[in-house]
N, C-alpha and C. Protein backbone atom coordinates (compact mmCIF):
# COMPACT_ATOMS: atom_id res chain seq x y z
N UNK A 1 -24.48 -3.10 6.09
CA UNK A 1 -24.85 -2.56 4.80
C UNK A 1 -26.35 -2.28 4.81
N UNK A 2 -26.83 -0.95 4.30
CA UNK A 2 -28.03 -0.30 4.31
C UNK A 2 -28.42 -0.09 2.92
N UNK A 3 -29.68 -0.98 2.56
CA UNK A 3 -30.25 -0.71 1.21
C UNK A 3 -30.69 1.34 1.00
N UNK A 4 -30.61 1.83 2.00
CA UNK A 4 -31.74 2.95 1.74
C UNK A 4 -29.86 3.91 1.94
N UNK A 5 -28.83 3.59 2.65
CA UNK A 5 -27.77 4.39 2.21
C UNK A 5 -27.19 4.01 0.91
N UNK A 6 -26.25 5.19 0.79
CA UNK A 6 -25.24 4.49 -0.77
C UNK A 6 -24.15 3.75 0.01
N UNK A 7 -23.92 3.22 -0.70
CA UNK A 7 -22.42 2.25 -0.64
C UNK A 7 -20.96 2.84 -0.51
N UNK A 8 -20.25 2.08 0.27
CA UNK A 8 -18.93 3.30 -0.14
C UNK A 8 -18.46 3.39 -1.48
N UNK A 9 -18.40 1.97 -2.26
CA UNK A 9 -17.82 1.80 -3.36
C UNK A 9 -16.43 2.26 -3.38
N UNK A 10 -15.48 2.11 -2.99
CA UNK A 10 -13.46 2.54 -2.92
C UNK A 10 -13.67 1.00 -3.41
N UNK A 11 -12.87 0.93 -4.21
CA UNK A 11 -12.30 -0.30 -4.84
C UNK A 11 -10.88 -0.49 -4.95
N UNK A 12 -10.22 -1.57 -4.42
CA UNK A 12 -8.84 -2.36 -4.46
C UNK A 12 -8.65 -3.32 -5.07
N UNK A 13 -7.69 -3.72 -5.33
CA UNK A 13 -6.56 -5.15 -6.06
C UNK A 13 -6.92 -5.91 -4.65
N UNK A 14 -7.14 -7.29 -5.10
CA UNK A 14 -6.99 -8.37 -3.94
C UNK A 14 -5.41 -8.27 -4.52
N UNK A 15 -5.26 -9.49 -3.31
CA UNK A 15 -3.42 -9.94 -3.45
C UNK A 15 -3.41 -11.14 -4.85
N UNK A 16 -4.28 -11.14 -5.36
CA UNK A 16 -4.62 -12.25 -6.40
C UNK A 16 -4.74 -11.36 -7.46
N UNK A 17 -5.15 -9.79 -7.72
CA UNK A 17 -5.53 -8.97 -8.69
C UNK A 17 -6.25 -8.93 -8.99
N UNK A 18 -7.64 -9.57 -8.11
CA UNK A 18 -8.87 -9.13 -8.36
C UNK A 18 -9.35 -8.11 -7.85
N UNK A 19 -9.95 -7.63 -9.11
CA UNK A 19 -10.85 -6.17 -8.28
C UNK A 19 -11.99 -6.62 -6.80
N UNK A 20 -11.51 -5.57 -6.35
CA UNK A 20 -12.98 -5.65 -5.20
C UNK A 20 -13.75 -4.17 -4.81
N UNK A 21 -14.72 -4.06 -4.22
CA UNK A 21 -15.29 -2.87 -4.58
C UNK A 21 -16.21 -3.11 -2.83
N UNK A 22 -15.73 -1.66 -2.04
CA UNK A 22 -16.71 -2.14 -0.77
C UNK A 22 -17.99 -2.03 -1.09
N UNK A 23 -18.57 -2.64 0.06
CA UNK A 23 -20.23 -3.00 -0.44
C UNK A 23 -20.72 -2.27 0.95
N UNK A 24 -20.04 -2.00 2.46
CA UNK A 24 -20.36 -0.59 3.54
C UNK A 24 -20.95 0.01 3.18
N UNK A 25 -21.84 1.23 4.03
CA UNK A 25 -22.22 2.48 3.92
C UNK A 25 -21.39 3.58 3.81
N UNK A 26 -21.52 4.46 2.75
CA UNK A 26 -20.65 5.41 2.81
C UNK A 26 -20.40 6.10 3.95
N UNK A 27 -19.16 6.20 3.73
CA UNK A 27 -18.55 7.36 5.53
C UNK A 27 -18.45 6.57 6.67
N UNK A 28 -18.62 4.97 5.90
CA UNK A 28 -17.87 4.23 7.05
C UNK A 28 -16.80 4.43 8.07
N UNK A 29 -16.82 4.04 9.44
CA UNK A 29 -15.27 3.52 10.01
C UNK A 29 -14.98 2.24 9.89
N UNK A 30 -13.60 2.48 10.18
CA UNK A 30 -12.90 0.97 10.12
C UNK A 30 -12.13 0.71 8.40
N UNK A 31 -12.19 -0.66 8.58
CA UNK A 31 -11.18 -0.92 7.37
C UNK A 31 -12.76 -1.24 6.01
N UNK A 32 -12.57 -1.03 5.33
CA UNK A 32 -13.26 -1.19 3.57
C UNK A 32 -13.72 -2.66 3.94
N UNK A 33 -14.69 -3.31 3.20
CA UNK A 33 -15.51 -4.96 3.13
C UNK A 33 -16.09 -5.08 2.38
N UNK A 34 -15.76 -6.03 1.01
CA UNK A 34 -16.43 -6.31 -0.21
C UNK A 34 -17.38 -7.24 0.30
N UNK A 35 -18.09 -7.62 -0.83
CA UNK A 35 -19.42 -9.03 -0.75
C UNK A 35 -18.67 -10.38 -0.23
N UNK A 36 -17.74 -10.96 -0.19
CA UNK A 36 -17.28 -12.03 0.40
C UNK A 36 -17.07 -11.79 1.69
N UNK A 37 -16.67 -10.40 2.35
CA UNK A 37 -16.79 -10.26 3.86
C UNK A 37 -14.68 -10.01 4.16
N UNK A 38 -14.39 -9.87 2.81
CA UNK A 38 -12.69 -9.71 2.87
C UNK A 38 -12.55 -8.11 2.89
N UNK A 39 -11.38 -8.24 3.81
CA UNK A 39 -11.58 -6.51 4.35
C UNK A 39 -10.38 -6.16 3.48
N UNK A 40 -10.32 -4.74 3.96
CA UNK A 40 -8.62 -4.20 3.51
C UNK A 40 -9.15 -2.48 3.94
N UNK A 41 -7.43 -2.38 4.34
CA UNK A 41 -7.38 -1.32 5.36
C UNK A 41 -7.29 0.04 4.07
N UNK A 42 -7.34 1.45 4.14
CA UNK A 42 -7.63 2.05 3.16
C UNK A 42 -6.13 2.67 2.71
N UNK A 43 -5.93 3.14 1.49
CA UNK A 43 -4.61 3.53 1.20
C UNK A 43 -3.58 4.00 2.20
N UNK A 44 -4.08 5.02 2.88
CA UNK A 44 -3.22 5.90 3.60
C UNK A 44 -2.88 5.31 4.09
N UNK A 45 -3.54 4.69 5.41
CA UNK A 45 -2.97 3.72 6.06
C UNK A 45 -1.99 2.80 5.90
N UNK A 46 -2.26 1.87 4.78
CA UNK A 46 -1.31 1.50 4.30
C UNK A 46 -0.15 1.95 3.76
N UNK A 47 -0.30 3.13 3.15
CA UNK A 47 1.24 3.92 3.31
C UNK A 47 1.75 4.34 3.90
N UNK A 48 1.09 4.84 5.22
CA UNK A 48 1.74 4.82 6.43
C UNK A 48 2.64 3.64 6.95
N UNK A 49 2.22 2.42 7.29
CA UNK A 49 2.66 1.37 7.33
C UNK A 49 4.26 0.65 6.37
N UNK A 50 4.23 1.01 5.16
CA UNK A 50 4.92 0.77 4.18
C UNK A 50 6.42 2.03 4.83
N UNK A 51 5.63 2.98 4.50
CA UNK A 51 6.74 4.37 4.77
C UNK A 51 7.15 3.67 6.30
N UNK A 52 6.58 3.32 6.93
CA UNK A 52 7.65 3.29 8.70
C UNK A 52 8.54 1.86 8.15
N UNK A 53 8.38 0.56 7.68
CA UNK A 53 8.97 -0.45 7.69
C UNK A 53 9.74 -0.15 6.79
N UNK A 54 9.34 0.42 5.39
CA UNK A 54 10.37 0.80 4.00
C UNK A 54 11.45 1.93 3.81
N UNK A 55 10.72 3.09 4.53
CA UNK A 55 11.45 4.30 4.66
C UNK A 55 12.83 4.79 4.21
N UNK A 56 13.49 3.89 5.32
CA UNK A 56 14.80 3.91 5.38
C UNK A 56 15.58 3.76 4.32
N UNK A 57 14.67 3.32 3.20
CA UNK A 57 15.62 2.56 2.32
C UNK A 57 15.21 3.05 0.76
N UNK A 58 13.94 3.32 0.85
CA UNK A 58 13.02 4.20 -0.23
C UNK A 58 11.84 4.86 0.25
N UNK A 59 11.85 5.31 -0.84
CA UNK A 59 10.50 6.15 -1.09
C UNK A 59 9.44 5.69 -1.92
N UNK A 60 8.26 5.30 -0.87
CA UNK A 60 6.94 4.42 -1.02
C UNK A 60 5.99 5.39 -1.32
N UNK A 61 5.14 5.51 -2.60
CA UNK A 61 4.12 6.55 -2.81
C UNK A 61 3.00 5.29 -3.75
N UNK A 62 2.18 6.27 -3.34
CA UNK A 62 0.59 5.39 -4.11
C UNK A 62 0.26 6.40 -5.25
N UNK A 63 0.10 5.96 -5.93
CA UNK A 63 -0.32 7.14 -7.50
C UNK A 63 -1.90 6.67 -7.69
N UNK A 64 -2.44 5.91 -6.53
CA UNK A 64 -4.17 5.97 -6.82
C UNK A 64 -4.58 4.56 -7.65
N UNK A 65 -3.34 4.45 -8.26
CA UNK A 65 -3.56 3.02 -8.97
C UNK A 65 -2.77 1.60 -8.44
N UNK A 66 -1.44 2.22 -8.35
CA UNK A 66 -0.13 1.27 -8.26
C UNK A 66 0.56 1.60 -6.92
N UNK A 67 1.61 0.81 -6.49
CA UNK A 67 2.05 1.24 -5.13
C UNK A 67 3.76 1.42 -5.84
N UNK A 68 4.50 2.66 -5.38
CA UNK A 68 5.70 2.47 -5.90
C UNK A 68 6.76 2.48 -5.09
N UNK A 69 8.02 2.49 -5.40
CA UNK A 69 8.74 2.14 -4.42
C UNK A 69 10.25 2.53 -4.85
N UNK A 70 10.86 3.58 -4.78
CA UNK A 70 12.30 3.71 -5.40
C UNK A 70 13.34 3.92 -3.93
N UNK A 71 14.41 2.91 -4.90
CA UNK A 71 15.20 3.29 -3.65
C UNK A 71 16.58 4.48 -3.32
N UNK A 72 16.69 5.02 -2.17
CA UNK A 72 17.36 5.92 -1.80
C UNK A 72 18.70 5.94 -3.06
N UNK A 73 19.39 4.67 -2.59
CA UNK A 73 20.69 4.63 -3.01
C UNK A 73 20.56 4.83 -4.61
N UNK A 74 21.33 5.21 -5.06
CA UNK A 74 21.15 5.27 -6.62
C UNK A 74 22.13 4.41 -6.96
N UNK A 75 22.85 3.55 -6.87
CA UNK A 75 23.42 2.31 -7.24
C UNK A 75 22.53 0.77 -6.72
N UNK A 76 21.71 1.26 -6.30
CA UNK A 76 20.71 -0.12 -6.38
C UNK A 76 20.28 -1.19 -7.44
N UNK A 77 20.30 -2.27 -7.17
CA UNK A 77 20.43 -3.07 -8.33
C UNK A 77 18.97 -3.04 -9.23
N UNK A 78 18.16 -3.01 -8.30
CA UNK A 78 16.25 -2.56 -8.53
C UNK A 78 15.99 -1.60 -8.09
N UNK A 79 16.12 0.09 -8.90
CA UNK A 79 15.95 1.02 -8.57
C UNK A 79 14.02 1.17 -7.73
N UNK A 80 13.78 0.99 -8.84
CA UNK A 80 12.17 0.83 -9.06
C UNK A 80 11.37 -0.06 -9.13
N UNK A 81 10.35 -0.19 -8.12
CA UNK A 81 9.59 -1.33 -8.10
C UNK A 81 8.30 -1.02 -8.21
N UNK A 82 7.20 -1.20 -9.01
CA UNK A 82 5.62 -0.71 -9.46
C UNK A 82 5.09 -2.39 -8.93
N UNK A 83 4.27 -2.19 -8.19
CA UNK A 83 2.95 -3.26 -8.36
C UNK A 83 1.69 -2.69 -8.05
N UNK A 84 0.56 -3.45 -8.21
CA UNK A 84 -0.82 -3.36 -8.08
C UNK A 84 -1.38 -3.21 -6.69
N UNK A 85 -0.52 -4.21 -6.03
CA UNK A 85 -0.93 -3.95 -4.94
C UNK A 85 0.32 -4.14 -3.22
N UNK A 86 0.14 -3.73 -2.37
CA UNK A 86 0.87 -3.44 -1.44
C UNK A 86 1.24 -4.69 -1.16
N UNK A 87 0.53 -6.01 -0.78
CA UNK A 87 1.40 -6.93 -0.85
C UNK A 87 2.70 -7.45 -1.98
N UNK A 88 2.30 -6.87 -3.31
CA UNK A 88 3.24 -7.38 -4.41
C UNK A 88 4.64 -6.52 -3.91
N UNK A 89 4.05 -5.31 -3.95
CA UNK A 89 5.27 -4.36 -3.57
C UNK A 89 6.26 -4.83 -2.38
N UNK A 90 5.58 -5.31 -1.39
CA UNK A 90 6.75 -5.86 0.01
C UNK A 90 7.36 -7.10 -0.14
N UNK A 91 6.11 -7.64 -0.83
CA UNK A 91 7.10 -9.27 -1.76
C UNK A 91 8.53 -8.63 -2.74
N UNK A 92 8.18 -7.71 -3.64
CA UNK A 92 9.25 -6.95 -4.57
C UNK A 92 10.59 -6.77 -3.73
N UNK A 93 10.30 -6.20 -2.52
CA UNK A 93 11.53 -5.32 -1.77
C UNK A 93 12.14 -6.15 -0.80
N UNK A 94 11.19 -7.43 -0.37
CA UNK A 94 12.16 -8.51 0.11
C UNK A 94 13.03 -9.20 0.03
N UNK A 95 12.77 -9.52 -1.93
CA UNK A 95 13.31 -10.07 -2.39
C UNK A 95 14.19 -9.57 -3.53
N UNK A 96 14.08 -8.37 -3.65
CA UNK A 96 15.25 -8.23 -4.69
C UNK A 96 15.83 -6.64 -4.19
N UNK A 97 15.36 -6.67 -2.87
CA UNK A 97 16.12 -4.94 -2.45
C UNK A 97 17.55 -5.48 -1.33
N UNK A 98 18.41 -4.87 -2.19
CA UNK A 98 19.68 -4.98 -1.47
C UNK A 98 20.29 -3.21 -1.21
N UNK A 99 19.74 -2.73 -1.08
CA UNK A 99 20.25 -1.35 -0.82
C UNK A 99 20.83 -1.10 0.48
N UNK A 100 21.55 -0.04 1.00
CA UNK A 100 21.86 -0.24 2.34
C UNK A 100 20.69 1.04 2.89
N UNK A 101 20.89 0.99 4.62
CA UNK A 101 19.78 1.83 4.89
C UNK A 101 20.68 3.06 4.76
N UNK A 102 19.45 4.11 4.96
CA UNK A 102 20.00 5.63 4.52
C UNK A 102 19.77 6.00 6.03
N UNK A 103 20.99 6.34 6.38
CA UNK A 103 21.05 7.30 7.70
C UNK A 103 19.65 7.82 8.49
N UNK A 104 19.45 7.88 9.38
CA UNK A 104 18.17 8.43 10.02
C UNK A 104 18.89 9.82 10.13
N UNK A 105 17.95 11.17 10.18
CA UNK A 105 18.64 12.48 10.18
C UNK A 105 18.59 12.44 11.84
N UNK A 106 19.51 12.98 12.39
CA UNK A 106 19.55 13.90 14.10
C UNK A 106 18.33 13.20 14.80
N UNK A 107 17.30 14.35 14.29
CA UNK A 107 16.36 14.45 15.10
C UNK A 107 15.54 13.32 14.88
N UNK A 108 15.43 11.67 14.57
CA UNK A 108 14.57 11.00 14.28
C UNK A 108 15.88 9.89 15.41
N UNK A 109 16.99 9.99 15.65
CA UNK A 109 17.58 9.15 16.25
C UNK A 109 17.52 9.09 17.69
């Protein structure tokens, strides 16, 4: 961190729901680092991540605020799952997603 650059400032939900706000130089690499020295990797990424493990089963999108999560099947018992942050969301789908998986198309098998 450089007093004479700006800051990145991207701000996230801890897994607790506290705000955090990086304290880096803007146009950093690597993953985001608030004032305690606790990292976190940046959205995309993380929806990348979500979409390869979740995929199959829903559709994982970030709206900038919330992480969401609906699933394929439309007889699912928890269509929809909203949390704050990406850990709440994989806690959500562990535990209350019973959907079956949705076919992989042709060309992904």
């Amino acid at each position: 961190m450089s007093l004479l650059q700006p800051r990145c400032g991207d701000t996230c939900l801890s897994p607790a729901g506290r705000l955090r706000t990086c304290e880096l130089d803007a146009g950093h690499d690597g993953p985001h680092e608030d004032v305690r020295g606790d990292r976190w990797e940046s959205p995309g990424l993380v929806l990348e991540r979500l979409r390869e493990r979740w995929g199959h089963t829903h559709r994982i999108v970030w709206t900038g605020r919330l992480w969401m999560a609906t699933a394929h099947h439309r007889n699912a018992s928890w269509r929809t799952e909203i949390e704050p942050t990406p850990e709440q969301l994989e806690e959500r789908l562990r535990t209350r997603s019973t959907c079956p998986p949705v076919p992989l198309p042709r060309s992904q098998r």
